[in-house]
Protein backbone atom coordinates (compact mmCIF):
# COMPACT_ATOMS: atom_id res chain seq x y z
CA UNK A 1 0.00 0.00 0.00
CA UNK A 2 1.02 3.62 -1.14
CA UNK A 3 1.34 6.41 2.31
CA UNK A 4 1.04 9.73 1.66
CA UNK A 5 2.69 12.23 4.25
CA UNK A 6 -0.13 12.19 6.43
CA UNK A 7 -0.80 8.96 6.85
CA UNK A 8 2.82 7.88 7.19
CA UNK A 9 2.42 10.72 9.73
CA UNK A 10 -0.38 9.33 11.67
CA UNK A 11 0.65 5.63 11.64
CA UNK A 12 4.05 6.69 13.12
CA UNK A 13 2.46 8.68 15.98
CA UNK A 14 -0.06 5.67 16.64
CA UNK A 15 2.99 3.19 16.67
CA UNK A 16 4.49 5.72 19.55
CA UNK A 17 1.13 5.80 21.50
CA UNK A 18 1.41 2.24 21.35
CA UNK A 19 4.88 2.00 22.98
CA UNK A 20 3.30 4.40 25.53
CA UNK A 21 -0.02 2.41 26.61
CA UNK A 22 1.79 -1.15 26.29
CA UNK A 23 3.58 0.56 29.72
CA UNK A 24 0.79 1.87 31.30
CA UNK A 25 1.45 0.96 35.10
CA UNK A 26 -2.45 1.90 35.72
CA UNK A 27 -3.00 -1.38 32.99
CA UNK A 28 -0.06 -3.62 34.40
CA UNK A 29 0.58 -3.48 38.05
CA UNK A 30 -1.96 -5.46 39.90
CA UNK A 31 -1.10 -8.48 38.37
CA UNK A 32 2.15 -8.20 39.76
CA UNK A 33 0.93 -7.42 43.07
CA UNK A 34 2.18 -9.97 45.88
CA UNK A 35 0.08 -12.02 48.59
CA UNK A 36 -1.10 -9.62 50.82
CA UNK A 37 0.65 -9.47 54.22
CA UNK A 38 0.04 -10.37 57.41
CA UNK A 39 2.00 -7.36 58.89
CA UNK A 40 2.34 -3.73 58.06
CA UNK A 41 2.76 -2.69 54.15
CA UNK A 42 4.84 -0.08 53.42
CA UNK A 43 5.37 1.29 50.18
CA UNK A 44 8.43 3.38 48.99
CA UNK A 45 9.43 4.10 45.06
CA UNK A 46 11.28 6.64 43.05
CA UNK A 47 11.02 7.25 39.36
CA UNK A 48 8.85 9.48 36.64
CA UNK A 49 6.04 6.99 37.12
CA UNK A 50 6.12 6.59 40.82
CA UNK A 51 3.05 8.11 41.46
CA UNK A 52 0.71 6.55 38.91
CA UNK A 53 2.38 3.53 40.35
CA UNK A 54 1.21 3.80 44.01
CA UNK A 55 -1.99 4.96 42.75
CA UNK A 56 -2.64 2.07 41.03
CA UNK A 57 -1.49 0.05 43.74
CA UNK A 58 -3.87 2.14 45.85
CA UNK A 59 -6.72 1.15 43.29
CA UNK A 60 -5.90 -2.48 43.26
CA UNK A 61 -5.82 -2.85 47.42
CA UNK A 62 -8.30 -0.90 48.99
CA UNK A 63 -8.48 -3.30 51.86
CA UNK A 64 -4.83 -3.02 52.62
CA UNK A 65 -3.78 -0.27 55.55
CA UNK A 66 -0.89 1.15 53.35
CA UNK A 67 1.48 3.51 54.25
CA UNK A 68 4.70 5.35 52.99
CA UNK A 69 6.45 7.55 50.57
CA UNK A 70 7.20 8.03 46.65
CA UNK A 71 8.86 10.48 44.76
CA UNK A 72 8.62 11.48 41.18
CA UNK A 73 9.85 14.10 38.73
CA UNK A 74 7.60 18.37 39.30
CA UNK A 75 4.65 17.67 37.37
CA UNK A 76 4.34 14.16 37.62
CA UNK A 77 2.30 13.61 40.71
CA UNK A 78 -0.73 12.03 40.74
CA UNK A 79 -3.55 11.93 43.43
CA UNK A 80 -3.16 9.37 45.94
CA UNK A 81 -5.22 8.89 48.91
CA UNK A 82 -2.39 7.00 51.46
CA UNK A 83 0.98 7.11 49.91
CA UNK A 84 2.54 10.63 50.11
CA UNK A 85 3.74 11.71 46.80
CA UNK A 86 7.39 13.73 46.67
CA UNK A 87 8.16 15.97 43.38
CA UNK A 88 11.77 16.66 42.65
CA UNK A 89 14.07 17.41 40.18
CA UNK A 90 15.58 15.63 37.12
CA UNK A 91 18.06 14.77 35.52
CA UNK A 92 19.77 17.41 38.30
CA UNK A 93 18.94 16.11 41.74
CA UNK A 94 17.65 19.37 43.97
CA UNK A 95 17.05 19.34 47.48
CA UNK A 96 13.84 17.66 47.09
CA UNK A 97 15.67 14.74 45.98
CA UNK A 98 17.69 14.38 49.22
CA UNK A 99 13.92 14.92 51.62
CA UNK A 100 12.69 11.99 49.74
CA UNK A 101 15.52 9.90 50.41
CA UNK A 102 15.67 10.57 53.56
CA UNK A 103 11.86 9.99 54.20
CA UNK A 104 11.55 6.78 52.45
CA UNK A 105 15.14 5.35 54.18
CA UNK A 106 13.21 6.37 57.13
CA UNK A 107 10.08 4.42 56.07
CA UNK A 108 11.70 1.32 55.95
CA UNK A 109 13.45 1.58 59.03
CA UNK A 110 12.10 -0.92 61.92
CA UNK A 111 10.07 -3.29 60.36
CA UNK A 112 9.68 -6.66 60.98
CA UNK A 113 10.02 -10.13 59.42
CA UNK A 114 5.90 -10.38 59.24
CA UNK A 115 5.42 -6.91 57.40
CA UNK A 116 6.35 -6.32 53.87
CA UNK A 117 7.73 -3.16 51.64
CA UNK A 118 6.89 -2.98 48.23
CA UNK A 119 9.16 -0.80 46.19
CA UNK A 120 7.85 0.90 42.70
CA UNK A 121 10.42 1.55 40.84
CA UNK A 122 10.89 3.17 37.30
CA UNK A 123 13.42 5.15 35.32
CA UNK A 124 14.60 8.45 36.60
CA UNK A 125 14.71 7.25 40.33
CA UNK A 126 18.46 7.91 40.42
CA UNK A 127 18.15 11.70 40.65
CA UNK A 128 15.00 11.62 42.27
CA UNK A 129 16.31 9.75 45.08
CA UNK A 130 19.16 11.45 45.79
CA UNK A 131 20.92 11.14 49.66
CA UNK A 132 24.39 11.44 49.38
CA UNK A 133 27.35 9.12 51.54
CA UNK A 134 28.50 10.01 54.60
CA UNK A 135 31.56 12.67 54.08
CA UNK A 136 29.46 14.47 50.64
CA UNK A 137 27.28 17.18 50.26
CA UNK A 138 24.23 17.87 47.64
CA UNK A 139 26.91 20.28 45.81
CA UNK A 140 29.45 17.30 45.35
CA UNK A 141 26.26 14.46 43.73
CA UNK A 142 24.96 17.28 41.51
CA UNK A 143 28.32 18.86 40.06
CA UNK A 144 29.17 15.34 39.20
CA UNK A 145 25.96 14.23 37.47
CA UNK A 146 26.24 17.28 35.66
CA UNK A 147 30.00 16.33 34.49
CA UNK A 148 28.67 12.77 33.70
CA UNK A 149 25.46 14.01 31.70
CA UNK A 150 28.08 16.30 29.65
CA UNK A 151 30.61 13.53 28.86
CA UNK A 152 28.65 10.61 27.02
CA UNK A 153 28.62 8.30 29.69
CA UNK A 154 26.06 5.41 29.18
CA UNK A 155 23.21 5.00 31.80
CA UNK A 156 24.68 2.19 33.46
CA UNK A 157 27.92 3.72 33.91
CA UNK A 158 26.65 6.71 35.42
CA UNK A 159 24.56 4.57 37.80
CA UNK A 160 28.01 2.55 39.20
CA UNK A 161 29.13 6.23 40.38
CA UNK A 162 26.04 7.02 41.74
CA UNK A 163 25.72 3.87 43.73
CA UNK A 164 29.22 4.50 45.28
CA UNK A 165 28.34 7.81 46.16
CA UNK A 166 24.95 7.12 47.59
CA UNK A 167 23.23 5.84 51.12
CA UNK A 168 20.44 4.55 49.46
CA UNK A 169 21.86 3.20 46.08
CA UNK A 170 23.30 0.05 45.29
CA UNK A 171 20.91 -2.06 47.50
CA UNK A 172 21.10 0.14 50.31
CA UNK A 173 17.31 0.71 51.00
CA UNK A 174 16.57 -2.90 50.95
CA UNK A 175 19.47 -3.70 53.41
CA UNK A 176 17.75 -0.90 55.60
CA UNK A 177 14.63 -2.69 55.57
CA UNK A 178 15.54 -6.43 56.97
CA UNK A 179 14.22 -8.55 58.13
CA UNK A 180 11.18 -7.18 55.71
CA UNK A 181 10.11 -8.80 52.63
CA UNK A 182 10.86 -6.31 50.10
CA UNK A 183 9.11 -6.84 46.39
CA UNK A 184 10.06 -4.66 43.93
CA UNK A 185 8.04 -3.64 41.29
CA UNK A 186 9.71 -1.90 38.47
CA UNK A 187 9.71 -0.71 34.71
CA UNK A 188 12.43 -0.79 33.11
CA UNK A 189 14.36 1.61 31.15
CA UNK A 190 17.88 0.63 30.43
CA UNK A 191 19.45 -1.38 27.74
CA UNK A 192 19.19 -4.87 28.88
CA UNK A 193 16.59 -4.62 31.85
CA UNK A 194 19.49 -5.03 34.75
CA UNK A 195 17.49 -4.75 37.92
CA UNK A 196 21.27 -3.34 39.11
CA UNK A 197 20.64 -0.41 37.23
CA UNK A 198 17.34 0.63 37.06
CA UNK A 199 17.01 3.71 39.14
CA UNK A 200 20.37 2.53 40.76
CA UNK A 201 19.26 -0.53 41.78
CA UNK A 202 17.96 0.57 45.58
CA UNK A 203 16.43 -2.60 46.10
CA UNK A 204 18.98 -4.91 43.99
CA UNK A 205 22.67 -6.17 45.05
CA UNK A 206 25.38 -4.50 43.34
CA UNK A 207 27.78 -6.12 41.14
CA UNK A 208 29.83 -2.86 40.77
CA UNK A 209 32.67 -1.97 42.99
CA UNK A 210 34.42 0.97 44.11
CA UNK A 211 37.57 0.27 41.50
CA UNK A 212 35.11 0.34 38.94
CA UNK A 213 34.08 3.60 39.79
CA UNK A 214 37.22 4.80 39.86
CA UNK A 215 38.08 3.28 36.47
CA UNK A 216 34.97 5.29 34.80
CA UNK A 217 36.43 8.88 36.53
CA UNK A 218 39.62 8.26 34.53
CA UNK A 219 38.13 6.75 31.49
CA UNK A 220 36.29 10.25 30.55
CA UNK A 221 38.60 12.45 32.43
CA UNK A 222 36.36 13.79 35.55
CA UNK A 223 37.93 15.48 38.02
CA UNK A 224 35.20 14.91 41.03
CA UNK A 225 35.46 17.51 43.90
CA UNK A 226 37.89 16.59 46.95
CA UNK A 227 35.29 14.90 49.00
CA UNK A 228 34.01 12.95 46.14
CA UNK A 229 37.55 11.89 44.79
CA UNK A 230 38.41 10.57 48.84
CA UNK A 231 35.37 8.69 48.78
CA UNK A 232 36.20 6.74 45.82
CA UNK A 233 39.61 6.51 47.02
CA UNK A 234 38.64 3.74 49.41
CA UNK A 235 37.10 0.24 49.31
CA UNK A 236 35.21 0.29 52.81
CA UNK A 237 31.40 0.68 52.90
CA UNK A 238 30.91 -1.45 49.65
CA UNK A 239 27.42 -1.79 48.58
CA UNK A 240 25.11 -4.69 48.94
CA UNK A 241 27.25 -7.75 46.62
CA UNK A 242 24.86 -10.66 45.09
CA UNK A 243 23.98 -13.33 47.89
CA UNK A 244 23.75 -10.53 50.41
CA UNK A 245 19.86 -9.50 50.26
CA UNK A 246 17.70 -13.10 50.35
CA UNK A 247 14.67 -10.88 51.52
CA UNK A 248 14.37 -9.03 48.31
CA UNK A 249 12.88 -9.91 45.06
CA UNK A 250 12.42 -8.32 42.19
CA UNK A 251 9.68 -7.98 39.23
CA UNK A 252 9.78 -6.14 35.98
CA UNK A 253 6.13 -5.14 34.62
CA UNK A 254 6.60 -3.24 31.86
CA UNK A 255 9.93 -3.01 29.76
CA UNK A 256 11.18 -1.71 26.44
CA UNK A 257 10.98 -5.42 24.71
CA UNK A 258 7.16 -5.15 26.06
CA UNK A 259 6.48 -1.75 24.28
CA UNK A 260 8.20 -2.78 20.83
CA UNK A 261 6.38 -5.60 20.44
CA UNK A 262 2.88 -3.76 20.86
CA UNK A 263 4.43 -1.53 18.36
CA UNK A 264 5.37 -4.17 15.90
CA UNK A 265 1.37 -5.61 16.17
CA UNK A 266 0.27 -1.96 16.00
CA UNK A 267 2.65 -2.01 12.85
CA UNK A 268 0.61 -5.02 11.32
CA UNK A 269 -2.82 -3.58 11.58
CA UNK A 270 -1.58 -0.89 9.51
CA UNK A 271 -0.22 -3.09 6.54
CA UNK A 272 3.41 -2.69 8.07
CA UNK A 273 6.03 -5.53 7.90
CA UNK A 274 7.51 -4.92 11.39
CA UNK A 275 11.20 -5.67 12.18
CA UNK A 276 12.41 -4.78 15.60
CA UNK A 277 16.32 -4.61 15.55
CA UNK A 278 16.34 -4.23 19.11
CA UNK A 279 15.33 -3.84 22.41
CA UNK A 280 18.67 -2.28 24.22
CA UNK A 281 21.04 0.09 21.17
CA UNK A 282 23.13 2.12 22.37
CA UNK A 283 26.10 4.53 20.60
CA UNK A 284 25.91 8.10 19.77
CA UNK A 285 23.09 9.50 18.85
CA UNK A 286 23.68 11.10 15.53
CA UNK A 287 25.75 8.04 14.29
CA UNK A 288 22.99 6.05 15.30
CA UNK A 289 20.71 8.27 12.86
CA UNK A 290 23.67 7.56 9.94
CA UNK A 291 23.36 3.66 10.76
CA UNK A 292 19.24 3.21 10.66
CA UNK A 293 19.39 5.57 7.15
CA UNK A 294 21.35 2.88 6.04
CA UNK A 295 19.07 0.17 6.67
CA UNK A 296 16.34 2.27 5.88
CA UNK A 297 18.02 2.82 1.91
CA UNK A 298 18.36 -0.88 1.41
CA UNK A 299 15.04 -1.61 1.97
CA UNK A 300 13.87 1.01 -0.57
CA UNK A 301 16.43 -0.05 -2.50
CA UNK A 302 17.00 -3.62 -2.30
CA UNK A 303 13.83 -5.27 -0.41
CA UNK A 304 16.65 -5.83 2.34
CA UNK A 305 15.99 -7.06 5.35
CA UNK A 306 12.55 -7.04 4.10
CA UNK A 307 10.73 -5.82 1.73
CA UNK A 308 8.34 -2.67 1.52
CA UNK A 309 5.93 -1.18 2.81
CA UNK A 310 7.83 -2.22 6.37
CA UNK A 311 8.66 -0.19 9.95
CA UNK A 312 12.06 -0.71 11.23
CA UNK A 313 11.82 -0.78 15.22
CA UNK A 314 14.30 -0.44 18.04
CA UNK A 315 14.46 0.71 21.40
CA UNK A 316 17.35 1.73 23.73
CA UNK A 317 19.00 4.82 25.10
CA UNK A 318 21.94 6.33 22.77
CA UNK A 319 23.82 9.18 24.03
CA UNK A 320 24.98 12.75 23.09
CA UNK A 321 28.66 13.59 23.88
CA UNK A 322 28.45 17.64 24.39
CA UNK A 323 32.34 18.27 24.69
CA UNK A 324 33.89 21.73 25.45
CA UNK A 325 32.16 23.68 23.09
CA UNK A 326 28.35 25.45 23.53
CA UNK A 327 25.24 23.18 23.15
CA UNK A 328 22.21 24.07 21.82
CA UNK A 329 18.38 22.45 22.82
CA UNK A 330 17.46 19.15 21.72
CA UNK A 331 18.34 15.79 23.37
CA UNK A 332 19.10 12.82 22.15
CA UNK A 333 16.19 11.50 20.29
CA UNK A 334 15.82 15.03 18.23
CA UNK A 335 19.51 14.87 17.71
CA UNK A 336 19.10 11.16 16.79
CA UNK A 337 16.47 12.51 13.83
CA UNK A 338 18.63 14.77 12.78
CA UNK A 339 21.34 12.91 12.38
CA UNK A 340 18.89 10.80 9.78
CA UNK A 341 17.02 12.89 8.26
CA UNK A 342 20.80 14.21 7.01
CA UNK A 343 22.17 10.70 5.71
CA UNK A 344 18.58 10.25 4.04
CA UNK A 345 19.16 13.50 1.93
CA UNK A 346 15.88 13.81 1.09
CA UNK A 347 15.19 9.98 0.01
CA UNK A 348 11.52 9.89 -1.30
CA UNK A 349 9.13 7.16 0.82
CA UNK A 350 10.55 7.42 4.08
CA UNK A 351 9.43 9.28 7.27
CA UNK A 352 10.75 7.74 11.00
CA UNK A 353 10.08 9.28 14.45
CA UNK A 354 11.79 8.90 18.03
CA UNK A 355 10.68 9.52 20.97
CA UNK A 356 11.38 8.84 24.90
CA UNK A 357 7.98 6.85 26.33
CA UNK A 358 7.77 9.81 29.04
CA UNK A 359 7.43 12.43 27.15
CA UNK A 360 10.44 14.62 27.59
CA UNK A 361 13.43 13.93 25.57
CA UNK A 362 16.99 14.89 27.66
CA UNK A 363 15.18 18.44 29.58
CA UNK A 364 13.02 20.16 27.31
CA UNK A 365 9.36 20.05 26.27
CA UNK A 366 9.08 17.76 23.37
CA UNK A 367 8.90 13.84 23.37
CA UNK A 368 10.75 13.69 20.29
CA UNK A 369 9.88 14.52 16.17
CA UNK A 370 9.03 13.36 13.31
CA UNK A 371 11.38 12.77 9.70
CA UNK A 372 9.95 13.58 6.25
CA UNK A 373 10.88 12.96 2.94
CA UNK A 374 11.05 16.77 2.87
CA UNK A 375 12.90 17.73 6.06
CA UNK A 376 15.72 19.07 5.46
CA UNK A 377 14.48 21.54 2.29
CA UNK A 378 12.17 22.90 4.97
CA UNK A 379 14.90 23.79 7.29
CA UNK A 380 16.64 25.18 4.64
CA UNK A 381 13.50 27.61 3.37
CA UNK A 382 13.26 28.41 6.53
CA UNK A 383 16.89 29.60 7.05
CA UNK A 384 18.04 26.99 9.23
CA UNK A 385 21.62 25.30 8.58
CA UNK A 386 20.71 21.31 9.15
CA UNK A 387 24.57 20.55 9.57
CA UNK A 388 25.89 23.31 11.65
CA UNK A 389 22.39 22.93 13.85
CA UNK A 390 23.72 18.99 14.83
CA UNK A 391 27.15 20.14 15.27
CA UNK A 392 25.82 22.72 17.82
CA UNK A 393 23.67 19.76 19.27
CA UNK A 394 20.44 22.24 18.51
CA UNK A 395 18.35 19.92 17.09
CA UNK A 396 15.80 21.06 19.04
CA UNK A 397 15.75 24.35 17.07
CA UNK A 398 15.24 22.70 13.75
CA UNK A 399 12.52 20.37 14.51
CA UNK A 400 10.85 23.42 16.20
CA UNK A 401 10.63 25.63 13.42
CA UNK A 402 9.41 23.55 11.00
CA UNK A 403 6.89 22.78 13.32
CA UNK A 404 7.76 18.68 13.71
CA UNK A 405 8.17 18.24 17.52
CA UNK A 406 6.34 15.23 19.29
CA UNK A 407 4.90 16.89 22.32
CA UNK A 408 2.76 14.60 24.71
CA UNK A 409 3.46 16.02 27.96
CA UNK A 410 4.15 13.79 30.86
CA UNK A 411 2.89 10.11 30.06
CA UNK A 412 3.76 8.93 33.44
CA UNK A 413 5.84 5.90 32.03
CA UNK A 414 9.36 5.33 31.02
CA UNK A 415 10.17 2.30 29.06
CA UNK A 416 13.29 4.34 27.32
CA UNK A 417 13.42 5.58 23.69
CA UNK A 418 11.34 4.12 21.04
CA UNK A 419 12.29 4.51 17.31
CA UNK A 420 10.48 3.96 14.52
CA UNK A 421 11.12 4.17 10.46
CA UNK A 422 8.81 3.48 7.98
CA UNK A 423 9.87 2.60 4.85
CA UNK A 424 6.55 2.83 1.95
């Protein structure tokens, strides 16, 4: 079948919306739910979908006396009727971050081997959960989360730091709530699903050790404060190893392999050959952009990997290395698009859009964009340079203008970036 450019338009943005719903924690969370116990229930989470979490948890027990403590990035809240909801700041923790901590660690504390914690967890929860070590300040977590967010560091990397720097981290709360069952509940949004490095892994032992964090300070050159560089320095106070929390468990309920595949069936019902490359790509994000035109040429071209009229599909988080130099808007799904739309040069038949799953793509307003045939001729009649725009990592700017940003607004989910290019 033939697309024109608004239905290519419109089946991209309903393959997105897919992505989104197939994470819906208000849709997936009470069949994840545990026996109910015969103690106290406390419940304790961090991430962009904290809230809707507990509220769905609040939906699905109405019988259960539950008490505690979430926190979630500003306008994510959601009413809640038992659990107290905390807004903070992200990707920069604030001071907000470090109440939250402090309140849930003090949630846990106490309990009993009869009561139970459950633990929502989602993407995000690293900054919003922010209490640093003994010995550091708020000043010393945020300077160097800033340094990491600058230097292409992958997610999982950043998290090892974090852990080492953290009281809560790195299995931490768990360990403060024995001899309580703890059940985490999480959604994943990192390359691979490690339970280690979603949100930090509060809940989860740590395979990561202080050498390692050391090792990632020297492999991109950061030079921590004082207080953070003595921390490091020393091996004491490890975090939480595997074998050392047999009171925790752990349960994914939505993840980016999840979301793909309703996007791939979404795909179908819209005469679509789906392939989904997969589930966990990482690299830079504008080389990433040069790679997928690639793939997307051969199909036009050759019928390879499959034929036409088909949507290549992948998921992931790729990264955007700012360097020295000034930075524009955009983040790294725009930049991503850019990157594409570029190598594609204006191919005929073939539109693509990216997009994180909670709406906000690196800081600003916009979930992503969209690709067209004609993308780059409109930046140009509109006086925009396409190339020096990606070298200034403004991709923002250019999708903008022409009037081809994604915006949703919060979606209260975060199953990671979801990309998708279809090929007519």
């Amino acid at each position: 079948m033939g697309f024109n450019d608004g239905q290519a338009r419109a089946a991209l943005r309903a393959v997105f919306d897919a992505a989104v719903a197939a994470a819906d924690p208000r849709k997936m969370l009470a069949a994840h739910l545990p026996d109910k116990p015969r103690g106290r229930c406390i419940v304790v989470g961090a991430g962009k979908s904290a809230a809707v979490m507990a509220a769905a948890l609040e939906a699905a027990w109405p019988d259960v006396p539950l008490t505690g403590v979430v926190v979630t990035r500003y306008g994510h809240a959601v009413p809640t009727s038992r659990i107290k909801v905390i807004e903070a700041s992200h990707p920069v923790p604030d001071a907000n971050s470090e109440r939250a901590a402090r309140h849930i660690l003090q949630a846990v504390r106490g309990l009993g081997p009869d009561d139970l914690v459950i633990a929502l967890i989602s993407g995000g929860g690293s900054a919003l959960m922010a209490l640093p070590a003994l010995g550091l300040t708020f000043a010393d977590k945020q300077a160097l989360n800033r340094a990491l967010l600058a230097c292409g560091a992958t997610i999982s990397e950043m998290n090892c730091l974090r852990k080492h720097l953290s009281a809560i981290k790195g299995g931490r709360l768990a360990a403060a709530a024995a001899p309580a069952r703890v059940v985490t509940l999480a959604i994943s949004d990192v390359p691979g699903d490690d339970p280690a490095v979603i949100a930090s892994g509060p809940t989860v032992p740590d395979p990561t050790t202080f050498a390692d964090a050391r090792a990632l300070l020297a492999r991109y050159d950061i030079h921590p404060s004082p207080a953070v560089a003595a921390r490091l320095a020393q091996d004491a106070d490890e975090t939480p190893k595997p074998g050392d929390l047999p009171h925790a468990e752990f349960h994914l309920i939505a993840t980016p392999a999840m979301a793909l595949a309703a996007c791939a069936e979404k795909a179908r019902t819209l005469g679509l050959a789906p392939l989904i490359l997969g589930d966990a790509l990482e690299g830079e994000s504008r080389e990433m952009g040069t790679v997928m035109a690639g793939i997307a040429r051969s199909i036009a071209t050759h019928g390879a990997p499959l034929p036409a009229p088909a949507l290549l599909l992948s998921g992931g988080e790729t990264t955007v290395t700012i360097g020295t130099g000034p930075a524009g808007k955009g983040g790294r799904n725009t930049e991503f698009l850019l990157g594409l739309a570029i190598a594609l040069a204006g191919r005929p038949n073939i539109w693509a859009t990216a997009g994180d799953t909670d709406g906000i793509d690196g800081s600003d307003d916009a979930a992503g964009a969209i690709v067209t045939p004609d993308t780059i001729a409109r930046a140009r009649a509109a006086g925009l340079d396409p190339r020096a725009l990606l070298a200034a990592h403004d991709s923002y700017t250019l999708f903008d203008t022409i009037g081809d940003l994604i915006r949703t607004g919060p979606t209260l989910t975060n199953v990671n970036d979801i990309r998708a290019i279809l090929v007519a």
